[in-house]
C-alpha atoms as a PDB file:
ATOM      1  CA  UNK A   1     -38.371   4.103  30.074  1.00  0.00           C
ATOM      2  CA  UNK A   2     -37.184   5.366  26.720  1.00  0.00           C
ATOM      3  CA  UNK A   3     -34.386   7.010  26.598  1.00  0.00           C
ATOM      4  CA  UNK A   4     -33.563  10.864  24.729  1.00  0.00           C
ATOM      5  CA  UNK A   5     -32.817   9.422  21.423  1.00  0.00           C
ATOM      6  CA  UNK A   6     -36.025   7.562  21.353  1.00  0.00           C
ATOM      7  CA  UNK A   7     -38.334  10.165  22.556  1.00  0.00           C
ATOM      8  CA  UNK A   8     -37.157  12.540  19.744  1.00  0.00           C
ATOM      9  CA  UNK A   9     -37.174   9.555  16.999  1.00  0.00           C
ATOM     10  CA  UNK A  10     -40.898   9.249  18.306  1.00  0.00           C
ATOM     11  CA  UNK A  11     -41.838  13.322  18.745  1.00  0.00           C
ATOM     12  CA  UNK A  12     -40.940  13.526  14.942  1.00  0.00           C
ATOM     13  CA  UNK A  13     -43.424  10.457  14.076  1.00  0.00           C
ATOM     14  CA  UNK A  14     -46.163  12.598  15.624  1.00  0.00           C
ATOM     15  CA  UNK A  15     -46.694  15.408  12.787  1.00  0.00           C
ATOM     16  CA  UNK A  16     -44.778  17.563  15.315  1.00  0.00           C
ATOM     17  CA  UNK A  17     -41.083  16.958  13.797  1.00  0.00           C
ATOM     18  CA  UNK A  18     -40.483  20.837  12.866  1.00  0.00           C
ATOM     19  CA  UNK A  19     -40.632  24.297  14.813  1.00  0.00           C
ATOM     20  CA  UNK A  20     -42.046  25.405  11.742  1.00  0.00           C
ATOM     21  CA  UNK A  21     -44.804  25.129   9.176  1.00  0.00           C
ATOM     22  CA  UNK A  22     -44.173  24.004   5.440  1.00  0.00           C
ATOM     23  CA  UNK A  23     -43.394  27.640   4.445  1.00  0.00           C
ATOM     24  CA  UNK A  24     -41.021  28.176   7.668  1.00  0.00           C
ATOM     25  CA  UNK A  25     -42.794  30.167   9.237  1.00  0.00           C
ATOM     26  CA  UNK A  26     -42.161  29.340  13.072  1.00  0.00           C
ATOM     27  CA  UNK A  27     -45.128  27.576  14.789  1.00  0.00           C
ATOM     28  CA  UNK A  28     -45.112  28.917  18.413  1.00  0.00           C
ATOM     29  CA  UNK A  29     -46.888  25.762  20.404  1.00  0.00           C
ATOM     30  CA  UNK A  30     -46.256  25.663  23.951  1.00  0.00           C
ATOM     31  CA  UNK A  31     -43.202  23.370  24.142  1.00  0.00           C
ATOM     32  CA  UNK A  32     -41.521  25.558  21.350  1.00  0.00           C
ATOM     33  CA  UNK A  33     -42.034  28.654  23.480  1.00  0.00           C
ATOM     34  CA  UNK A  34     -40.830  26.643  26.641  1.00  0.00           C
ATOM     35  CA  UNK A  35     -37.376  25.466  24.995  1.00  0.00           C
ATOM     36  CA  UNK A  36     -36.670  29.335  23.417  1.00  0.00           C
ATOM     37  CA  UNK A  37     -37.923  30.574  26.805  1.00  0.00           C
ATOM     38  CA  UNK A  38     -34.110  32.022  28.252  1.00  0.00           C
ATOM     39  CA  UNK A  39     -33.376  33.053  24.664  1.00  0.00           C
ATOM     40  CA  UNK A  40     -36.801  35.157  24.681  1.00  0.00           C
ATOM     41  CA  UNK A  41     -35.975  36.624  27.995  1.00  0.00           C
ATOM     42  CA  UNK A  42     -32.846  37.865  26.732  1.00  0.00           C
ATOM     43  CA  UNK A  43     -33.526  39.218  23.370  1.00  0.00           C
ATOM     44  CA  UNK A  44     -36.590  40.439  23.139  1.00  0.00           C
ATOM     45  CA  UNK A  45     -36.568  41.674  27.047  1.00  0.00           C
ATOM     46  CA  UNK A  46     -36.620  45.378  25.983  1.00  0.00           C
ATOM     47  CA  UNK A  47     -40.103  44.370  24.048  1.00  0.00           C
ATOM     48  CA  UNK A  48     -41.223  42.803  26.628  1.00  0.00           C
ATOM     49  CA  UNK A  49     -40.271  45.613  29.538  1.00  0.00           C
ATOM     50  CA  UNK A  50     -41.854  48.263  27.709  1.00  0.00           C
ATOM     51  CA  UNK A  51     -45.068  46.088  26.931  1.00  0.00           C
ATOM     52  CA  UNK A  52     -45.135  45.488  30.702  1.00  0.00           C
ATOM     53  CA  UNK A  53     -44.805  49.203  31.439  1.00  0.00           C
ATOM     54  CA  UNK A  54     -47.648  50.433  29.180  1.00  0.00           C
ATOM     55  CA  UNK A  55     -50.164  47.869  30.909  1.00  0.00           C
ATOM     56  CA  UNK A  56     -49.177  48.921  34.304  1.00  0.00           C
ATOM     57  CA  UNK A  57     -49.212  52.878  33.472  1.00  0.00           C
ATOM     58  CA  UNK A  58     -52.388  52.611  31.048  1.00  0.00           C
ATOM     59  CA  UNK A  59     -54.928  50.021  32.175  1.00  0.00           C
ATOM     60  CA  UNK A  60     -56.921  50.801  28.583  1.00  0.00           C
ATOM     61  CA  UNK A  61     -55.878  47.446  26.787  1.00  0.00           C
ATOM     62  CA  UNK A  62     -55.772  49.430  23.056  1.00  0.00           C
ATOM     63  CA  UNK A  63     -53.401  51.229  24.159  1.00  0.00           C
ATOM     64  CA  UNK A  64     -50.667  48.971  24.758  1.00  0.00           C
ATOM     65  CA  UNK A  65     -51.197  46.743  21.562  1.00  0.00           C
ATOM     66  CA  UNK A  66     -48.740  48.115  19.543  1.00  0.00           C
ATOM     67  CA  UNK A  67     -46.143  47.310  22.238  1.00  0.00           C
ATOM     68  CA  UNK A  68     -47.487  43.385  21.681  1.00  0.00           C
ATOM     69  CA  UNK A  69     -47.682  43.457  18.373  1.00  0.00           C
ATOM     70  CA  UNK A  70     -43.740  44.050  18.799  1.00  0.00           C
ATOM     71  CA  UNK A  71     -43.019  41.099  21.209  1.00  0.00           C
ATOM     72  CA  UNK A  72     -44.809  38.803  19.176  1.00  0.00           C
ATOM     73  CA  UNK A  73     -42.801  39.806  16.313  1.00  0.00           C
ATOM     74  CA  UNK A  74     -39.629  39.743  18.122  1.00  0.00           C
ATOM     75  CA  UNK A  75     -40.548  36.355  19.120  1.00  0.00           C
ATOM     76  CA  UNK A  76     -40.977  35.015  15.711  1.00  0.00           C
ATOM     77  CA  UNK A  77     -38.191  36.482  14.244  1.00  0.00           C
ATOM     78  CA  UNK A  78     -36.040  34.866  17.358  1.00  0.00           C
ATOM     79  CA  UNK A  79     -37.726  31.635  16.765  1.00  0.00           C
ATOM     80  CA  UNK A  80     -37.589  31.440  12.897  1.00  0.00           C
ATOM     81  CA  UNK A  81     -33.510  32.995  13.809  1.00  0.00           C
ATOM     82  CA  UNK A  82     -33.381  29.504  16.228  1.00  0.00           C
ATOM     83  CA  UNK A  83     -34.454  27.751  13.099  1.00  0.00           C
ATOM     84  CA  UNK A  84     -32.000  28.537  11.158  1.00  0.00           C
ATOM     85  CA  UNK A  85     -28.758  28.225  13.584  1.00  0.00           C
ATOM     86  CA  UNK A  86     -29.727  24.876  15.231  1.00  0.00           C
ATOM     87  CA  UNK A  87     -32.939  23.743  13.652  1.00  0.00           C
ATOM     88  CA  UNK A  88     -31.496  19.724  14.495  1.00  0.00           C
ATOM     89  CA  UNK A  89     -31.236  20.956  18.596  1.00  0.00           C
ATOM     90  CA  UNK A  90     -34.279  22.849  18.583  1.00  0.00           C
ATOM     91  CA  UNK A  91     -36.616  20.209  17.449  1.00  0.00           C
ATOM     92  CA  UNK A  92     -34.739  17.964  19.691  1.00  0.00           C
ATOM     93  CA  UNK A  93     -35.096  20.155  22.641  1.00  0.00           C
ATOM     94  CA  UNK A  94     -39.064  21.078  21.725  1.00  0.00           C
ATOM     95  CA  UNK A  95     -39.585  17.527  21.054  1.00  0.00           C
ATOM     96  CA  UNK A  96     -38.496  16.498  24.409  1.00  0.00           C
ATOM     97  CA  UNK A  97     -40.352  19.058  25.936  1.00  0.00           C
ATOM     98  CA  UNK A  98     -43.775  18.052  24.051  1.00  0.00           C
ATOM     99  CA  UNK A  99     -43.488  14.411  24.942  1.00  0.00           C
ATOM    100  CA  UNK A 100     -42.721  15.321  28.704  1.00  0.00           C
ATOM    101  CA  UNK A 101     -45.310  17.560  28.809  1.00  0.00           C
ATOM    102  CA  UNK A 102     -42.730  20.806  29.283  1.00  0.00           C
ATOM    103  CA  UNK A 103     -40.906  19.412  32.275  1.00  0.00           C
ATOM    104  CA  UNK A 104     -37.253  20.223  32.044  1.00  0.00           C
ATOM    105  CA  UNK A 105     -36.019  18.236  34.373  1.00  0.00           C
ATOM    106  CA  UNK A 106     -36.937  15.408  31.675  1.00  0.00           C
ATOM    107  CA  UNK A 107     -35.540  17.100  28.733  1.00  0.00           C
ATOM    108  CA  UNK A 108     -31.982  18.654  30.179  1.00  0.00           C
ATOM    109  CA  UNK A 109     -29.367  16.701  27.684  1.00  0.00           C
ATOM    110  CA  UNK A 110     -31.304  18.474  25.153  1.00  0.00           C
ATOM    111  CA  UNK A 111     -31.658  21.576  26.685  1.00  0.00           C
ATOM    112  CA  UNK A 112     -27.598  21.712  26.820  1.00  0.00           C
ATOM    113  CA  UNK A 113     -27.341  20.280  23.091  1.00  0.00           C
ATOM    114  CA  UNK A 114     -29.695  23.473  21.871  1.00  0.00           C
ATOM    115  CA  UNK A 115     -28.008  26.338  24.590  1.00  0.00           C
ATOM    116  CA  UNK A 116     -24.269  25.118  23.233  1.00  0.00           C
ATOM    117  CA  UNK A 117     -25.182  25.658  19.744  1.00  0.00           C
ATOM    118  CA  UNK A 118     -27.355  28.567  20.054  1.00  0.00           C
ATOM    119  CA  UNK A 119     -25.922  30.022  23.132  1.00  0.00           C
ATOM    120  CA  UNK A 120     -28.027  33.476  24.318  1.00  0.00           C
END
């Protein structure tokens, strides 16, 4: 089985080595999303409880896009913040996660690596 250090040498020979595009924008794939997932939780929870509220007091879905439009951009602007404080972890962490298909149980010495130095 290979170990950490070769699944992340091997995630970045895939075309999947970044969290972001070539203009750094932040590329929000599944296994990115899943590796920022506690940070999410915590700062952009407000976003995400008053999203939650709209849809359950307005079942009209126009109503309650603005509140999404502002998670999604308080999830980019986390992940493109993640980028930029511990771009080398993150990768490593969303790497791991890709190659394991999103199991953490697989990808925890990473997961530690990027939540040390970007704590939420």
């Amino acid at each position: 089985m290979l170990d950490h250090l070769k699944c992340a040498i091997l995630f970045s020979n895939l075309k999947m080595g970044s969290t972001v595009d070539a203009s750094g924008e932040p590329i929000p794939t599944s296994s990115v999303l899943m590796a920022a997932a506690k940070h999410i939780g915590s700062r952009c929870r407000s976003e995400n409880v008053a999203f939650l509220k709209c849809k359950k007091d307005d079942p009209n879905p126009e109503k309650c896009l603005d509140k999404g439009r502002q998670v999604t951009q308080c999830v980019l602007y986390l992940l493109k913040d993640l980028h930029q404080n511990c771009n080398k972890e993150m990768d490593a962490y969303a790497g791991c996660m890709y190659y394991h298909t999103n199991e953490f149980e697989l990808c925890r010495k990473e997961q530690k690596a990027f939540e040390k130095a970007c704590p939420f």
